[in-house]
Protein backbone atom coordinates (compact mmCIF):
# COMPACT_ATOMS: atom_id res chain seq x y z
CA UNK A 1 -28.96 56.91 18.56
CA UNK A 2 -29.22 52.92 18.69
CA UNK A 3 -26.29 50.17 18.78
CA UNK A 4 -25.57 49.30 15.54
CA UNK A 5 -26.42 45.78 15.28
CA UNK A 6 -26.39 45.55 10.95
CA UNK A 7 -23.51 45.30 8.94
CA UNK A 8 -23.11 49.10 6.43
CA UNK A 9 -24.03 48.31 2.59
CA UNK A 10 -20.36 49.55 2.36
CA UNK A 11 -17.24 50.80 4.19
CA UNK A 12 -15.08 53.80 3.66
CA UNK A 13 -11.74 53.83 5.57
CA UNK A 14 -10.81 57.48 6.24
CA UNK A 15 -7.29 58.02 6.46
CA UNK A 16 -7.33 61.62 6.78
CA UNK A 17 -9.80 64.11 7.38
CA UNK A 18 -11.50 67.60 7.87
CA UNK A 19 -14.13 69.43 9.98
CA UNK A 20 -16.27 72.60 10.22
CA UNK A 21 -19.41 74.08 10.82
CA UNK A 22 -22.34 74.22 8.40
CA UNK A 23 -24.68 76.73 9.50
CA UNK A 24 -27.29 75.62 6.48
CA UNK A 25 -27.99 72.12 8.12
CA UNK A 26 -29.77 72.84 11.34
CA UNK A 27 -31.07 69.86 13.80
CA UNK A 28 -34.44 70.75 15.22
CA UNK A 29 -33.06 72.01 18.34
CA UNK A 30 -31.57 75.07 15.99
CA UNK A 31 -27.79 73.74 16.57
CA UNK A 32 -25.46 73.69 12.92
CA UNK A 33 -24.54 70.19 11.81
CA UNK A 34 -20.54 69.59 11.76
CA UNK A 35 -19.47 69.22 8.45
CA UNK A 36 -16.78 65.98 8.09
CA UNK A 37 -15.26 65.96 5.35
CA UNK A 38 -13.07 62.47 4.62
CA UNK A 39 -10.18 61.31 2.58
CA UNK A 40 -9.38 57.58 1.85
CA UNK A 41 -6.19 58.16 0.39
CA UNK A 42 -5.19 54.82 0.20
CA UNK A 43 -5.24 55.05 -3.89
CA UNK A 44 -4.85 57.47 -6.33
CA UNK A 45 -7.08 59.12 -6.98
CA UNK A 46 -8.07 59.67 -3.21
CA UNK A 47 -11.47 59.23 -2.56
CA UNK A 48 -13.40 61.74 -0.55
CA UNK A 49 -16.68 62.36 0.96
CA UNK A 50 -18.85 64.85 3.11
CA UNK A 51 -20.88 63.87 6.11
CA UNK A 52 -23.13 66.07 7.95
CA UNK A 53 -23.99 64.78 11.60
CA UNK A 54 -25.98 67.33 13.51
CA UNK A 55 -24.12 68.25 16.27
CA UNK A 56 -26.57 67.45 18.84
CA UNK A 57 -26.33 63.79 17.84
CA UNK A 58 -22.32 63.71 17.86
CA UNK A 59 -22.24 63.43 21.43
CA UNK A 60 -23.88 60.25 21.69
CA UNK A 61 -22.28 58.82 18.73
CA UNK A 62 -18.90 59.82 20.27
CA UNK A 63 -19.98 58.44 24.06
CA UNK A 64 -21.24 55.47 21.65
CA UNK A 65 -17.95 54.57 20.54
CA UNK A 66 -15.94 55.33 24.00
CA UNK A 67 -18.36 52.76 25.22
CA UNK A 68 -17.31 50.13 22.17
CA UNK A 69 -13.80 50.79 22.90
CA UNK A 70 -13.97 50.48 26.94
CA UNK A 71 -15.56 47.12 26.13
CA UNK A 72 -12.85 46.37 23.75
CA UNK A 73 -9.19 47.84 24.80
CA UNK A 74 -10.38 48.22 28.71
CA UNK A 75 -10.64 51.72 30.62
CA UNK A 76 -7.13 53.21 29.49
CA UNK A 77 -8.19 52.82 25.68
CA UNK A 78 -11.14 55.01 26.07
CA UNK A 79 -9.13 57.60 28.42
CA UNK A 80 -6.25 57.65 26.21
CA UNK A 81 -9.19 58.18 23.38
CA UNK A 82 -10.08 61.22 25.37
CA UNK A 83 -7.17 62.66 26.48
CA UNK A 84 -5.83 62.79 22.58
CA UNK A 85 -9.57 64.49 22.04
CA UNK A 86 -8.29 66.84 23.81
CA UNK A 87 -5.10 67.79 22.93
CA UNK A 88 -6.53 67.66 19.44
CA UNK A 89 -8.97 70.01 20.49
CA UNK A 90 -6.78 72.40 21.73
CA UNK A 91 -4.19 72.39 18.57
CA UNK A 92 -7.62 73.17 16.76
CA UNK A 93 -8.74 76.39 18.61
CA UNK A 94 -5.09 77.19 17.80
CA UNK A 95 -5.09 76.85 14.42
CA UNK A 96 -8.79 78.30 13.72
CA UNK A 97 -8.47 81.60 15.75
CA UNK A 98 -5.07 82.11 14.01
CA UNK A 99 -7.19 81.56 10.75
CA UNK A 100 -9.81 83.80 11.40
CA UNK A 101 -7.52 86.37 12.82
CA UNK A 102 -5.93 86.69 9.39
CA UNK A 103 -9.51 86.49 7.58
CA UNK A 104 -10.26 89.91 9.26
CA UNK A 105 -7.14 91.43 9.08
CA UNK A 106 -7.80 95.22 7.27
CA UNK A 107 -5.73 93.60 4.20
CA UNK A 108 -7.21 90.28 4.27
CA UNK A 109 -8.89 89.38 0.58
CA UNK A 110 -12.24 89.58 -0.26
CA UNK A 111 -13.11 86.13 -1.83
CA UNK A 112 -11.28 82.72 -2.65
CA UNK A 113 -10.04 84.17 -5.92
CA UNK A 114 -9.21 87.94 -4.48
CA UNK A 115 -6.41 85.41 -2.38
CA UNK A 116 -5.25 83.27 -4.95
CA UNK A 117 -4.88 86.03 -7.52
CA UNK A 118 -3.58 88.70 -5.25
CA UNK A 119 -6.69 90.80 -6.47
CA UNK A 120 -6.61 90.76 -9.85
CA UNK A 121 -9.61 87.94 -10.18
CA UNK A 122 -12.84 88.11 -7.78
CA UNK A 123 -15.99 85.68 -7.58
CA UNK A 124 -17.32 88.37 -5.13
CA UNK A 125 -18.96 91.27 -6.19
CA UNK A 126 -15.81 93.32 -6.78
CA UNK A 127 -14.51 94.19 -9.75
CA UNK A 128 -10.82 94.14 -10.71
CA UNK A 129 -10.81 97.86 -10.97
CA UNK A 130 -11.45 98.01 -6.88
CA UNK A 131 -9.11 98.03 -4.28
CA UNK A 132 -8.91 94.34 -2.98
């Protein structure tokens, strides 16, 4: 990781936003990259797009820009930076061990389509003769 000392080709202003794992995407040190994916929804049509940063490398790039913002807003900016981290953090463990709770319920669907259909459509390998 360097200081960013050029100015981007381009800018995208996300104004909304997504994150998960993506186990394909491995840093050298074996770790998945986090998968960030971005809205700009600004106009209409939104614009979107999907970063991978290994996750190795996000600490520095987040330590990075506590640094910019210490520098910038003072001390509290960067704690107050933090402390929402956290909190954000926490509403996140929330919400993703309630999801995956439900994905492994006994009645929980197969595939994408096995949910939106209520069984009657699979991209799995069921058929829509089986039990979903």
């Amino acid at each position: 990781m360097h200081i960013s000392r050029n100015e981007p080709s381009g800018y995208f202003l996300a104004t909304n936003g997504g994150i998960g794992m993506n186990f394909a995407h491995r840093c050298a040190h074996g770790s998945p990259a986090l998968s960030l994916h971005l809205y700009d929804e600004r106009d209409f049509p939104p614009k979107d797009i999907a970063i991978l940063l290994y996750s190795c490398l996000a600490p520095q790039l987040f330590g990075a820009a506590l640094a910019h913002m210490e520098l910038a807003g003072g001390p509290e900016t960067a704690d107050e930076f933090v402390r929402e981290m956290f909190e954000a953090r926490d509403r996140a463990r929330e919400a993703l061990s309630a999801h995956l709770a439900e994905r492994r319920a006994p009645d929980a669907p197969c595939c994408e389509a096995g949910a939106r259909t209520r069984g009657r459509e699979h991209t799995c390998s069921r058929s829509t003769d089986s039990p979903s």
